[in-house]
N, C-alpha and C. Protein backbone atom coordinates (compact mmCIF):
# COMPACT_ATOMS: atom_id res chain seq x y z
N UNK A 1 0.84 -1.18 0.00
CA UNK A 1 0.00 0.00 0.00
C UNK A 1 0.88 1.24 0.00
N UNK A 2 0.70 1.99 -0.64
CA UNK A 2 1.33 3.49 -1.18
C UNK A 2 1.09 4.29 0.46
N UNK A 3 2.12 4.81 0.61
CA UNK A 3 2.20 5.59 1.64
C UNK A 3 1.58 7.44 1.46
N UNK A 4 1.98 7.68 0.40
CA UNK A 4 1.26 9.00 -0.44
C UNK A 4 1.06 8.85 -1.98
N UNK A 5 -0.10 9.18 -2.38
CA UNK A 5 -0.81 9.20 -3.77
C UNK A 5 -0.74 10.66 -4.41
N UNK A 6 -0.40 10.65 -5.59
CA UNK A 6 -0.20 12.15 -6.15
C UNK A 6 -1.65 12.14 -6.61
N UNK A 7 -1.93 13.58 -6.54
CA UNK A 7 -3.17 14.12 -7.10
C UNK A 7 -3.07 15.85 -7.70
N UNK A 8 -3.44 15.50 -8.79
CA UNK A 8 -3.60 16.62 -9.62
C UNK A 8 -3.63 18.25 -9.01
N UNK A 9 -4.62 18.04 -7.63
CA UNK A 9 -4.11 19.08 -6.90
C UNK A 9 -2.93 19.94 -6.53
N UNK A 10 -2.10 18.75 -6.64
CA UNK A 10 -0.88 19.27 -6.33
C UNK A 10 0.23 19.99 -6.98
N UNK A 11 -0.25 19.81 -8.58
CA UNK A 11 0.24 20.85 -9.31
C UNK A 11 1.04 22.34 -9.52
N UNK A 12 1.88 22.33 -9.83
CA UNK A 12 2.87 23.34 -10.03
C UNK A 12 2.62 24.37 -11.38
N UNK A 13 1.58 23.88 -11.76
CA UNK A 13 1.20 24.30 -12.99
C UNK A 13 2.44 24.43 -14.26
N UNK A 14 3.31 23.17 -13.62
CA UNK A 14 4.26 23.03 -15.22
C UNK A 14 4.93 21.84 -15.14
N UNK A 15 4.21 20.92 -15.90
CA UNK A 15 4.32 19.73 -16.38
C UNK A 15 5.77 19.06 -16.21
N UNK A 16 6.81 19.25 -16.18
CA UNK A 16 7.87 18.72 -15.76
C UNK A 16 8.27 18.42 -14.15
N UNK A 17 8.20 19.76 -13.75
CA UNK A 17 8.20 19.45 -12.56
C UNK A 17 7.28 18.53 -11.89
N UNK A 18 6.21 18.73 -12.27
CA UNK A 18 4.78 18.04 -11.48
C UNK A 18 5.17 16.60 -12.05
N UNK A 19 5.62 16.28 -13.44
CA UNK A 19 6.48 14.66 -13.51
C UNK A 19 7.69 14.66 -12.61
N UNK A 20 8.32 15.62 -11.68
CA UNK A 20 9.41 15.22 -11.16
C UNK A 20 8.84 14.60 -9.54
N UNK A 21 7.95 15.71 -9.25
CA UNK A 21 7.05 15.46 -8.06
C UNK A 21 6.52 14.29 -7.87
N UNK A 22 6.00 13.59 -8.87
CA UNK A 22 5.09 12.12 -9.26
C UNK A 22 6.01 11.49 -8.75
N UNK A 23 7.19 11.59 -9.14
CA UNK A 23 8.71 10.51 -9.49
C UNK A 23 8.96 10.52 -8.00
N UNK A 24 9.16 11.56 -6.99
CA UNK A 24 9.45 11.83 -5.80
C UNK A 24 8.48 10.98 -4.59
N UNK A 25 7.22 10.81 -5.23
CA UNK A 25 5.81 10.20 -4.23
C UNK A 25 6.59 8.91 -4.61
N UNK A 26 6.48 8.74 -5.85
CA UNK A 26 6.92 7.25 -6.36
C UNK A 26 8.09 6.51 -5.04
N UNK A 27 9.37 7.39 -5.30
CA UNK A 27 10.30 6.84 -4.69
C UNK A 27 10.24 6.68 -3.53
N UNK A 28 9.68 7.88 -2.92
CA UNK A 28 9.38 7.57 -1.57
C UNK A 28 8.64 6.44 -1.18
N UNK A 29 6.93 6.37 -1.46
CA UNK A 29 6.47 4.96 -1.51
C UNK A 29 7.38 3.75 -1.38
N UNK A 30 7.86 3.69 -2.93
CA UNK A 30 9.11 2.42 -2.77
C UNK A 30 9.76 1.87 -1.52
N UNK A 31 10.40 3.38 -1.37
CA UNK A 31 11.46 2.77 -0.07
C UNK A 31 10.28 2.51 1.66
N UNK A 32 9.26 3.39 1.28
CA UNK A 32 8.25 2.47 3.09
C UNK A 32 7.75 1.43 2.35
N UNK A 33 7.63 1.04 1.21
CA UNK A 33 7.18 -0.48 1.08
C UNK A 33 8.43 -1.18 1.04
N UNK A 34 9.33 -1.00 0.79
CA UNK A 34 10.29 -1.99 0.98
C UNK A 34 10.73 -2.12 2.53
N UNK A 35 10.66 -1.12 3.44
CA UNK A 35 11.07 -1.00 4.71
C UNK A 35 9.63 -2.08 5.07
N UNK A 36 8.53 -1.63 5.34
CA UNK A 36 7.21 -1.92 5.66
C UNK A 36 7.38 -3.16 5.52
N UNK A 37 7.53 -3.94 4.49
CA UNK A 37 7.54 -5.24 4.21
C UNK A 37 9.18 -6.43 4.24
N UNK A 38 9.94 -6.02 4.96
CA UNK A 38 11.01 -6.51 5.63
C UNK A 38 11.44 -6.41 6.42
N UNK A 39 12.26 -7.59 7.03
CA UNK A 39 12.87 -6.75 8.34
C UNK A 39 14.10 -6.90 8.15
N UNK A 40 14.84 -7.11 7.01
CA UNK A 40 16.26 -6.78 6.43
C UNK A 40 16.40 -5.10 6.06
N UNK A 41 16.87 -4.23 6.61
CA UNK A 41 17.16 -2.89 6.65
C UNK A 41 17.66 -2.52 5.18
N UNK A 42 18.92 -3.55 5.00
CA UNK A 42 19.76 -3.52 3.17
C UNK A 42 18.80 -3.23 1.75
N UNK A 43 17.24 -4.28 2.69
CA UNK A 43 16.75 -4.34 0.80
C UNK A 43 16.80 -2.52 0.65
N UNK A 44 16.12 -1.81 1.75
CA UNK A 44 16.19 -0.36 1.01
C UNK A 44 17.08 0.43 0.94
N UNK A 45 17.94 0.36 1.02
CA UNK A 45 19.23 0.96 0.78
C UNK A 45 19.25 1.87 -0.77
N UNK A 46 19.01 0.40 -2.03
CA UNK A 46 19.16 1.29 -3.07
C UNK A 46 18.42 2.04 -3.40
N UNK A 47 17.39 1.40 -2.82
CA UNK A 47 15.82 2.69 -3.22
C UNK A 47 16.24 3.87 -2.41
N UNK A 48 16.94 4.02 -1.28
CA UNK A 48 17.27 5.56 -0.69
C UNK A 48 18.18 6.30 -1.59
N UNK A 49 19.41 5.43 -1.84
CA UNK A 49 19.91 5.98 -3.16
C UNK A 49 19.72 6.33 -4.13
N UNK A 50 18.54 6.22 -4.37
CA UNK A 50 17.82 6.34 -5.84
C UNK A 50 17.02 7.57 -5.31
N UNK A 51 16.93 7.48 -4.49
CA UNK A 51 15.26 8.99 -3.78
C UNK A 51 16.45 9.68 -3.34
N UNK A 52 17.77 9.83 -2.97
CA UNK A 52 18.83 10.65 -2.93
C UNK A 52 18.79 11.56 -4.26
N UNK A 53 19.75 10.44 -5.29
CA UNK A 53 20.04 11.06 -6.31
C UNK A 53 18.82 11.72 -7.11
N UNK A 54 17.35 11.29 -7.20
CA UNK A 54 16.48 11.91 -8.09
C UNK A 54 16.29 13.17 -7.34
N UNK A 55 16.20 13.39 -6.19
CA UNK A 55 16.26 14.39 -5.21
C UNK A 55 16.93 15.83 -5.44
N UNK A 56 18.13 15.43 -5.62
CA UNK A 56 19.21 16.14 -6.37
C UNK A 56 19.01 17.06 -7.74
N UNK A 57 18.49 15.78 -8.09
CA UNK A 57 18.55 16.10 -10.08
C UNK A 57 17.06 17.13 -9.85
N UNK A 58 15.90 16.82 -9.36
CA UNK A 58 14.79 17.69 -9.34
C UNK A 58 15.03 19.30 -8.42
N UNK A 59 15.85 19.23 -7.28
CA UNK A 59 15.87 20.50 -6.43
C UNK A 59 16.78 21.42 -7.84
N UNK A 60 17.65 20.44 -8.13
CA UNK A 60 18.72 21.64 -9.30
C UNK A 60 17.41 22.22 -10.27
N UNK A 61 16.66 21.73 -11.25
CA UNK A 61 16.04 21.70 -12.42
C UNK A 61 14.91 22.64 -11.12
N UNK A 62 14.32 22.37 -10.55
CA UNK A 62 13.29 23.31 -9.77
C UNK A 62 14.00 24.91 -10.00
N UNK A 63 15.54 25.20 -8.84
CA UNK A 63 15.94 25.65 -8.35
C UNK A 63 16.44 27.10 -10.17
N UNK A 64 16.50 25.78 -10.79
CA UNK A 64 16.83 26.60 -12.08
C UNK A 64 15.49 27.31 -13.20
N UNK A 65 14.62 26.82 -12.60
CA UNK A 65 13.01 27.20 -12.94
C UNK A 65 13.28 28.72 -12.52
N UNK A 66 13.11 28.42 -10.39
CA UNK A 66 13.11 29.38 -10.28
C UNK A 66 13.52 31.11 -10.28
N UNK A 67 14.98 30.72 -10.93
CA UNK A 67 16.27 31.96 -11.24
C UNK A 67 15.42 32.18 -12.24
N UNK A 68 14.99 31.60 -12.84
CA UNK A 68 14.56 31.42 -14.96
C UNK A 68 12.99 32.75 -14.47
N UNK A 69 12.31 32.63 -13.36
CA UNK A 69 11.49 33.24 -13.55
C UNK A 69 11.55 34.34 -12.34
N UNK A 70 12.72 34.69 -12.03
CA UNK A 70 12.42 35.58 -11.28
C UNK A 70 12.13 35.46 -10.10
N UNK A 71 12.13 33.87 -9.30
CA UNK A 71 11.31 33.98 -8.33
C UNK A 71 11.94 34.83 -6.62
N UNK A 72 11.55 35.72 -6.06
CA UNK A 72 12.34 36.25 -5.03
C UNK A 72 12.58 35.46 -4.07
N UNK A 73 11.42 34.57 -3.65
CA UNK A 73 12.01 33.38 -2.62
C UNK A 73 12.82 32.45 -2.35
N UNK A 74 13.71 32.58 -3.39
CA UNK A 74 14.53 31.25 -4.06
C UNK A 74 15.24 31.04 -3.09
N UNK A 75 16.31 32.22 -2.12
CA UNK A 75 16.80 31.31 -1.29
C UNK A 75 16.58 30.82 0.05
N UNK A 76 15.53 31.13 -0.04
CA UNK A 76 14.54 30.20 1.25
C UNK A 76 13.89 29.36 0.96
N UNK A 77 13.57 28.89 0.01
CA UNK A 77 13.30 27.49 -0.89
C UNK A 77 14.33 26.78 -1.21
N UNK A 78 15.27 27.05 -1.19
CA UNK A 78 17.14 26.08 -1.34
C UNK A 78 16.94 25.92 -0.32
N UNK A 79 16.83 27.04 1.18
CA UNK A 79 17.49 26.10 2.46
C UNK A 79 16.61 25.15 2.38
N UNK A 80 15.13 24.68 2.05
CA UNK A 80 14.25 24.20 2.56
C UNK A 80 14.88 22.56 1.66
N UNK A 81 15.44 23.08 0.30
CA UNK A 81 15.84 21.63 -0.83
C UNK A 81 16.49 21.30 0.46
N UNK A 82 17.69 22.04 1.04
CA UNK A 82 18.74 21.44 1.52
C UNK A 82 18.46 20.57 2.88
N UNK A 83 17.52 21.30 3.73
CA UNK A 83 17.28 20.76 4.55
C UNK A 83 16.66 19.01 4.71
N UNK A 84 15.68 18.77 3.17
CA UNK A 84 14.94 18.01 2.86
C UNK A 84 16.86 16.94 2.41
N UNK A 85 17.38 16.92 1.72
CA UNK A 85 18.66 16.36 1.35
C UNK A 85 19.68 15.80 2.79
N UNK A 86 19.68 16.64 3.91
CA UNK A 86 20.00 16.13 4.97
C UNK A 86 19.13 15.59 5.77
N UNK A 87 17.99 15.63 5.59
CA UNK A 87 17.07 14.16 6.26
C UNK A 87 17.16 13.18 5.32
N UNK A 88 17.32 12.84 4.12
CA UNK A 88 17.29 11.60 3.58
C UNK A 88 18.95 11.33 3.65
N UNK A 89 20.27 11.54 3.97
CA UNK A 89 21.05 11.26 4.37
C UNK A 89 21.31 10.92 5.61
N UNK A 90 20.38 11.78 6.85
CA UNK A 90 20.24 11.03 7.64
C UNK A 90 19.33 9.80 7.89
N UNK A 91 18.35 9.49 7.17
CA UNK A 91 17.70 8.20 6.81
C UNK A 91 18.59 7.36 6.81
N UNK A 92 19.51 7.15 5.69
CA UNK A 92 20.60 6.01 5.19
C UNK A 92 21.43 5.91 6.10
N UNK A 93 21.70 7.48 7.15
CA UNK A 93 22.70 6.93 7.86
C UNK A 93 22.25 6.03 9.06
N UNK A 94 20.92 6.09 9.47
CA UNK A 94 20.18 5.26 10.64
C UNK A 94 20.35 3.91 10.49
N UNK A 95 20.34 3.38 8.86
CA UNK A 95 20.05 1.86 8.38
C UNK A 95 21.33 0.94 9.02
N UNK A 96 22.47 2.24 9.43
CA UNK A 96 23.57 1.24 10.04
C UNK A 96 23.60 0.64 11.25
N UNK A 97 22.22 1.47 12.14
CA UNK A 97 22.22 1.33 13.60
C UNK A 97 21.15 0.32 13.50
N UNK A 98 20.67 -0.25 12.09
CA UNK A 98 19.94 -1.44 12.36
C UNK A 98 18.51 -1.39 12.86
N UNK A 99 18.10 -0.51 13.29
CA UNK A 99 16.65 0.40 13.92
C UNK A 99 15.89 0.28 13.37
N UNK A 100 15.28 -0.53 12.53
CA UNK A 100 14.03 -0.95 11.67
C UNK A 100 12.73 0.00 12.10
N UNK A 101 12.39 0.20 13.45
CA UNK A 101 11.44 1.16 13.64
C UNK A 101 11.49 2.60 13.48
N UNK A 102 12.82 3.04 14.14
CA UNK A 102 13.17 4.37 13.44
C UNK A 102 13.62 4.40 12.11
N UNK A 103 13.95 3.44 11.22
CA UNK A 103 13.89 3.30 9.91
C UNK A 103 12.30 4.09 8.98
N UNK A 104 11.62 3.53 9.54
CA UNK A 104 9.99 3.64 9.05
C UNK A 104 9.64 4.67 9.57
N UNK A 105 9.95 5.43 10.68
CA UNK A 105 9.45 6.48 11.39
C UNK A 105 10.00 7.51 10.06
N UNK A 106 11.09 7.71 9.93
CA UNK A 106 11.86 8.79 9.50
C UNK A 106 11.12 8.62 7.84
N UNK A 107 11.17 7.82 7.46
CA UNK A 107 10.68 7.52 6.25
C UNK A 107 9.43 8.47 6.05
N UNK A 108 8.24 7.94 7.24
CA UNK A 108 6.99 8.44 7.36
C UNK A 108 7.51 10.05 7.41
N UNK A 109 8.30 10.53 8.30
CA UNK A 109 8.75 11.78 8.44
C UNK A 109 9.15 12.93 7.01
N UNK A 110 9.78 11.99 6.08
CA UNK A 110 9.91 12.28 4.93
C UNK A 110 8.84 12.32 3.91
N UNK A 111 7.96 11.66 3.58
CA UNK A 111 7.03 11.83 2.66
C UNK A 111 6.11 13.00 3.68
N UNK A 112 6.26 13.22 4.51
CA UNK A 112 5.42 13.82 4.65
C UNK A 112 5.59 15.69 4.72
N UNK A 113 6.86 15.29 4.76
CA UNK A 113 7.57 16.61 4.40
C UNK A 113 7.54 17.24 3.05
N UNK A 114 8.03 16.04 2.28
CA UNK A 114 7.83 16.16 1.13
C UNK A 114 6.38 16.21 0.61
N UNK A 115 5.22 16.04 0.84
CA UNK A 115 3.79 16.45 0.40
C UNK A 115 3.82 17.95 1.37
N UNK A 116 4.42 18.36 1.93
CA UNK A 116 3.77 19.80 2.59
C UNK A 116 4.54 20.49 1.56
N UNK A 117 6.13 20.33 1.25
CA UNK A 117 6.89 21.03 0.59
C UNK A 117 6.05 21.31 -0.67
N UNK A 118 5.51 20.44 -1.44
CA UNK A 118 4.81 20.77 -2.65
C UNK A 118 3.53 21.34 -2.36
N UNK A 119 2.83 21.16 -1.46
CA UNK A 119 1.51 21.51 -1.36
C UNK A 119 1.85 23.75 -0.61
N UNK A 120 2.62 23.51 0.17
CA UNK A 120 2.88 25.01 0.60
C UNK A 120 4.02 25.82 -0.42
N UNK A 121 4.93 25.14 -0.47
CA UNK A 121 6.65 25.98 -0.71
C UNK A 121 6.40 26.24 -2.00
N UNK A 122 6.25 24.95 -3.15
CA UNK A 122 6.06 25.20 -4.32
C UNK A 122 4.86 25.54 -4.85
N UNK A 123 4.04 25.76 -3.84
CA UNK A 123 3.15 26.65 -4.39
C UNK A 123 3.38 27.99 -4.45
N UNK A 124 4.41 29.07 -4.08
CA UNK A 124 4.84 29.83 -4.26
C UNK A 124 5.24 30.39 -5.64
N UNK A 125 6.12 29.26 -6.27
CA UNK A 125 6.71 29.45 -6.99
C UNK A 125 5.65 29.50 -8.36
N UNK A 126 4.73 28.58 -8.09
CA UNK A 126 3.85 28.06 -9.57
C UNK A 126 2.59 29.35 -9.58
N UNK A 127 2.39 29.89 -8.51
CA UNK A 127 1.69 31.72 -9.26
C UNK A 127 1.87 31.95 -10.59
């Protein structure tokens, strides 16, 4: 079972991004169903790596939207990328302490960050 479902609501009103956003629910999902449904910590590993790096590739391409249009909030929307980039590093770094419950906690902690970030922050930007 999907931990968060994208919905049209959530729109940025520009089609790339809102496919990068999709990609972001996606990965996230992945990695609490792979946590959710094991109690080997490793299987999610690559899926964090993978919701790392797409992470990356979408805050740059956002971040370059926003220079592209002017936006004045931009660098209080970076600290917010950045902040979001050091919780999913600290995610991966928990998987070493073996913590399967705080594994899933933080996880939950993350998607849910990540649905406010799009539903409040980038709604800023998509005016």
């Amino acid at each position: 079972m999907s931990l968060f479902v994208w919905k049209p609501d959530y729109s940025v009103n520009n089609a790339v991004l809102d496919g990068h956003h999709q990609q972001l629910f996606s990965l996230v999902n992945s990695v609490y169903e792979n946590v959710m449904n094991s109690q080997a910590l490793d299987c999610a590993l690559t899926k964090i790596d993978e919701l790392t790096e797409y992470t990356k590739y979408h805050f740059l391409a956002e971040e370059r939207y926003m220079r592209e249009k002017g936006f004045s909030g931009i660098d209080e929307h970076i600290a917010k990328h950045r902040e979001f980039t050091h919780t999913i590093e600290t995610l991966r770094e928990s998987y070493h302490g073996n913590d399967l419950e705080a594994a899933r906690d933080l996880i939950v902690a993350l998607g849910e960050w990540l649905l406010q970030h799009v539903l409040k922050d980038d709604r800023t930007y998509s005016a």
